[in-house]
C-alpha atoms as a PDB file:
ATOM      1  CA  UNK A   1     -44.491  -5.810 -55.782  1.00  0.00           C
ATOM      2  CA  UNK A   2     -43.904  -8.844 -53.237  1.00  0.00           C
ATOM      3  CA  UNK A   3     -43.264  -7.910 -49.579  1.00  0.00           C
ATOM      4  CA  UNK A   4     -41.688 -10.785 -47.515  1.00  0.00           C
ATOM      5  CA  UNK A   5     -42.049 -10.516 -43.951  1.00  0.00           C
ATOM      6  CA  UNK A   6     -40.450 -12.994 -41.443  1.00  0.00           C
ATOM      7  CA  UNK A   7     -41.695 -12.841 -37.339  1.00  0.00           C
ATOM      8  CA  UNK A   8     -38.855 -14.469 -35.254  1.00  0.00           C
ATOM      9  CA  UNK A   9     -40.544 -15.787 -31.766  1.00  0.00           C
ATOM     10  CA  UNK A  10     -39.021 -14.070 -29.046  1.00  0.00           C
ATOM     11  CA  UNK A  11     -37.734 -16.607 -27.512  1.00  0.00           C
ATOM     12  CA  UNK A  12     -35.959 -17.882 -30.480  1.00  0.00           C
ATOM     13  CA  UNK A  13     -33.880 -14.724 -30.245  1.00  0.00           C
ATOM     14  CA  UNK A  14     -33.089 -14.603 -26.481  1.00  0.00           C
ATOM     15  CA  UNK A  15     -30.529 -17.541 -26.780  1.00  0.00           C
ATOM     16  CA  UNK A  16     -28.352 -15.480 -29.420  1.00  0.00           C
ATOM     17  CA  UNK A  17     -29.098 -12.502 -26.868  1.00  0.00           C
ATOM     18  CA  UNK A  18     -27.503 -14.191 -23.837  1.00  0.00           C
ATOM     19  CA  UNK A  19     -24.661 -15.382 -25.938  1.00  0.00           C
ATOM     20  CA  UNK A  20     -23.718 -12.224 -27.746  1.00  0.00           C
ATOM     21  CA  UNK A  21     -23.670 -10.797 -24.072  1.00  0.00           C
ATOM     22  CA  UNK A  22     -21.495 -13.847 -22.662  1.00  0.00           C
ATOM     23  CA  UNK A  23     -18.746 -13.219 -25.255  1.00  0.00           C
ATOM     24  CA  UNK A  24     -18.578  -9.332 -24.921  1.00  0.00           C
ATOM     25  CA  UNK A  25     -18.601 -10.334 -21.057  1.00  0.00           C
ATOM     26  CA  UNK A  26     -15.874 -12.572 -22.256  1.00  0.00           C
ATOM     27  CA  UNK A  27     -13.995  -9.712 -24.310  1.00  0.00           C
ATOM     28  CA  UNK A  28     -13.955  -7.052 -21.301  1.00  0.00           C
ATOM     29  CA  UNK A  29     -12.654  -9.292 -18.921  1.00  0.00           C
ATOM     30  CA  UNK A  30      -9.708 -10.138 -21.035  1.00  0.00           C
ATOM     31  CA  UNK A  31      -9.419  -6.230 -21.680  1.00  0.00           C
ATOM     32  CA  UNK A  32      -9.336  -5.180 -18.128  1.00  0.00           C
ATOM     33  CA  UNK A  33      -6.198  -7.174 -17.889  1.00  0.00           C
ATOM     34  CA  UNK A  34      -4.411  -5.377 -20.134  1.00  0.00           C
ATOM     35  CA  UNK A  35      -5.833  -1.957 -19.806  1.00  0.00           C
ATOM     36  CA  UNK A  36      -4.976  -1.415 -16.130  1.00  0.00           C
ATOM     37  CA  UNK A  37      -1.326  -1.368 -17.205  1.00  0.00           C
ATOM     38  CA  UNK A  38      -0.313   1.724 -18.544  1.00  0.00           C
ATOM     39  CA  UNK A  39       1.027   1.532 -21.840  1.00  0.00           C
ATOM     40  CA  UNK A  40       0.481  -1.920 -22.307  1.00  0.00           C
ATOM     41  CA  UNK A  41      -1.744  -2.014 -25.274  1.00  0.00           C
ATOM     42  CA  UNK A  42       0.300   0.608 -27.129  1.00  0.00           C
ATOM     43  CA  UNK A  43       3.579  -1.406 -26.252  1.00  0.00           C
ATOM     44  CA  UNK A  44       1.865  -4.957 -27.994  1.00  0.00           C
ATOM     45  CA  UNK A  45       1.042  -3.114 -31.287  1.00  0.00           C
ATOM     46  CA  UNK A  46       4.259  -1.620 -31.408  1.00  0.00           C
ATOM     47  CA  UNK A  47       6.399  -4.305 -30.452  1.00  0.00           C
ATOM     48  CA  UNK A  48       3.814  -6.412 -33.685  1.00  0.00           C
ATOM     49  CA  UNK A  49       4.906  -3.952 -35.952  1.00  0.00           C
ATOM     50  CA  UNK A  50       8.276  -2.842 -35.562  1.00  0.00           C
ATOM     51  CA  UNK A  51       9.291  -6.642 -35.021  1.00  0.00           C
ATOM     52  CA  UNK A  52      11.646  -5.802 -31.616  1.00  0.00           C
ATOM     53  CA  UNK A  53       9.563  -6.782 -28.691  1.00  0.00           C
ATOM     54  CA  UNK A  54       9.765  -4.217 -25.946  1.00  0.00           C
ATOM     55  CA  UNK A  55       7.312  -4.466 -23.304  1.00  0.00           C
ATOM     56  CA  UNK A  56       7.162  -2.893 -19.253  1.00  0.00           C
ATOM     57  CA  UNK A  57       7.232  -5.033 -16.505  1.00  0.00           C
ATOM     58  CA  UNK A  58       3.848  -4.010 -15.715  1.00  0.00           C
ATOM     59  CA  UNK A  59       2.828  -4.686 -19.330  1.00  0.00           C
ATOM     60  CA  UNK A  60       4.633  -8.591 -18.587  1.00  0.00           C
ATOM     61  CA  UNK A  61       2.873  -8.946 -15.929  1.00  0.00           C
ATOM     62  CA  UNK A  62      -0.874  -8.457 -17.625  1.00  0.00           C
ATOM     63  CA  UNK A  63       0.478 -10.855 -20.538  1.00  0.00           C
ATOM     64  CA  UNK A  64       1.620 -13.372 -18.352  1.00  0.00           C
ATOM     65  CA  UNK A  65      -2.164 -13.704 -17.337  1.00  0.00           C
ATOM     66  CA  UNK A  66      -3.905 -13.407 -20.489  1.00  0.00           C
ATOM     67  CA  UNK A  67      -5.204 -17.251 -21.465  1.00  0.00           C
ATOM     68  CA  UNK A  68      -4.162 -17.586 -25.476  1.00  0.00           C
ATOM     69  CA  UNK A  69      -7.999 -17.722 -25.667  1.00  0.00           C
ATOM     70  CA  UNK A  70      -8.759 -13.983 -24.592  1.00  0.00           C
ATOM     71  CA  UNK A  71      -5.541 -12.952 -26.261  1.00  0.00           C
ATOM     72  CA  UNK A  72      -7.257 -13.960 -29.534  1.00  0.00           C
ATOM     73  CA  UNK A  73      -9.876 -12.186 -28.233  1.00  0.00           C
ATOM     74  CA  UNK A  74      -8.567  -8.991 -27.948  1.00  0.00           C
ATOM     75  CA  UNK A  75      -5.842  -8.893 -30.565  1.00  0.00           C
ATOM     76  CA  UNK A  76      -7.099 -11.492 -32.877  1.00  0.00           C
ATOM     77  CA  UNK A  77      -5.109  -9.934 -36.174  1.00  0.00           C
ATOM     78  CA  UNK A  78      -2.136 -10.776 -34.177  1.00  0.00           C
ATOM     79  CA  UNK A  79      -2.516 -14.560 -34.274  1.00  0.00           C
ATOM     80  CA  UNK A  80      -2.480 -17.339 -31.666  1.00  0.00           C
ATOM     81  CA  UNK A  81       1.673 -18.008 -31.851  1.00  0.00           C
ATOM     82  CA  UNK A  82       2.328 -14.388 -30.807  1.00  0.00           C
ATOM     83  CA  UNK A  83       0.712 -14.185 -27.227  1.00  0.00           C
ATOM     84  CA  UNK A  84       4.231 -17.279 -26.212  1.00  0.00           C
ATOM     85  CA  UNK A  85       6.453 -15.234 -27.824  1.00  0.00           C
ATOM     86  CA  UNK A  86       5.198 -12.048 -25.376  1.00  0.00           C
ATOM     87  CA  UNK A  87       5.002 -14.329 -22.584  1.00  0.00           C
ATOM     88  CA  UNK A  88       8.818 -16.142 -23.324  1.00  0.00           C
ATOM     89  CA  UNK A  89      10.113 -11.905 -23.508  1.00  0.00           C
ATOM     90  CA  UNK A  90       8.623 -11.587 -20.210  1.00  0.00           C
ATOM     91  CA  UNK A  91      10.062 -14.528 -18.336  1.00  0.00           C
ATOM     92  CA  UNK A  92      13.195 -13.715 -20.011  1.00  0.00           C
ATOM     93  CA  UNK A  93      12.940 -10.211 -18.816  1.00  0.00           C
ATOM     94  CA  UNK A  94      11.991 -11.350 -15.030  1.00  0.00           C
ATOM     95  CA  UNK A  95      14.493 -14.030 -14.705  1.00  0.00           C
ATOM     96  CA  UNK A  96      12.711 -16.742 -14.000  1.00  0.00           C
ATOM     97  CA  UNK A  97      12.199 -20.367 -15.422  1.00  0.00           C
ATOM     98  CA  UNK A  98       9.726 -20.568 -17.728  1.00  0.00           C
ATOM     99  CA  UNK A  99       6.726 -22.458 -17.773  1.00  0.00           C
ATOM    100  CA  UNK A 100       6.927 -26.183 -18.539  1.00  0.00           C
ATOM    101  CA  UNK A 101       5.945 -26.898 -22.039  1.00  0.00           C
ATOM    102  CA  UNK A 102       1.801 -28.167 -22.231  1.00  0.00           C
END
């Protein structure tokens, strides 16, 4: 029988520490925008899967500030392209001009 044993220093594992903690830092910041609004979360999955966006104005509002990076974050099954198409519903929904094109 051969037993392998491996000793990581320490301090070899305290950089992958203090990153898993900066992205799950990351993660529930870009949840507490979406959580606060009632609904909200329920209202993205639903709108996903039945294909007919329908979201609250309050639920607009935490999409309008969600960065496509902690949107990917937070529902990354749902894809990059479908955080604009949220964010165009809501602007149509409020009225006003959207956002110039980056």
């Amino acid at each position: 029988m051969v037993v392998l044993a491996c000793a990581a220093s320490p301090s070899l594992a305290r950089p992958v520490a203090e990153e898993s903690k900066t992205v799950v830092d990351d993660i529930e910041k870009c949840w507490a925008a979406v959580i606060g609004a009632s609904g909200c979360i329920q209202d993205v999955f639903s709108s996903f899967f039945t294909g007919r966006i329908h979201l609250s104005a309050q639920c607009c509002a935490a999409i309008k500030g969600i960065s496509d990076n902690c949107f990917t974050k937070i529902f990354p099954f749902l894809g990059v392209g479908y955080n604009p198409l949220l964010k165009g519903f809501c602007v149509a929904q409020s009225g006003a001009a959207p956002p110039p094109a980056a």
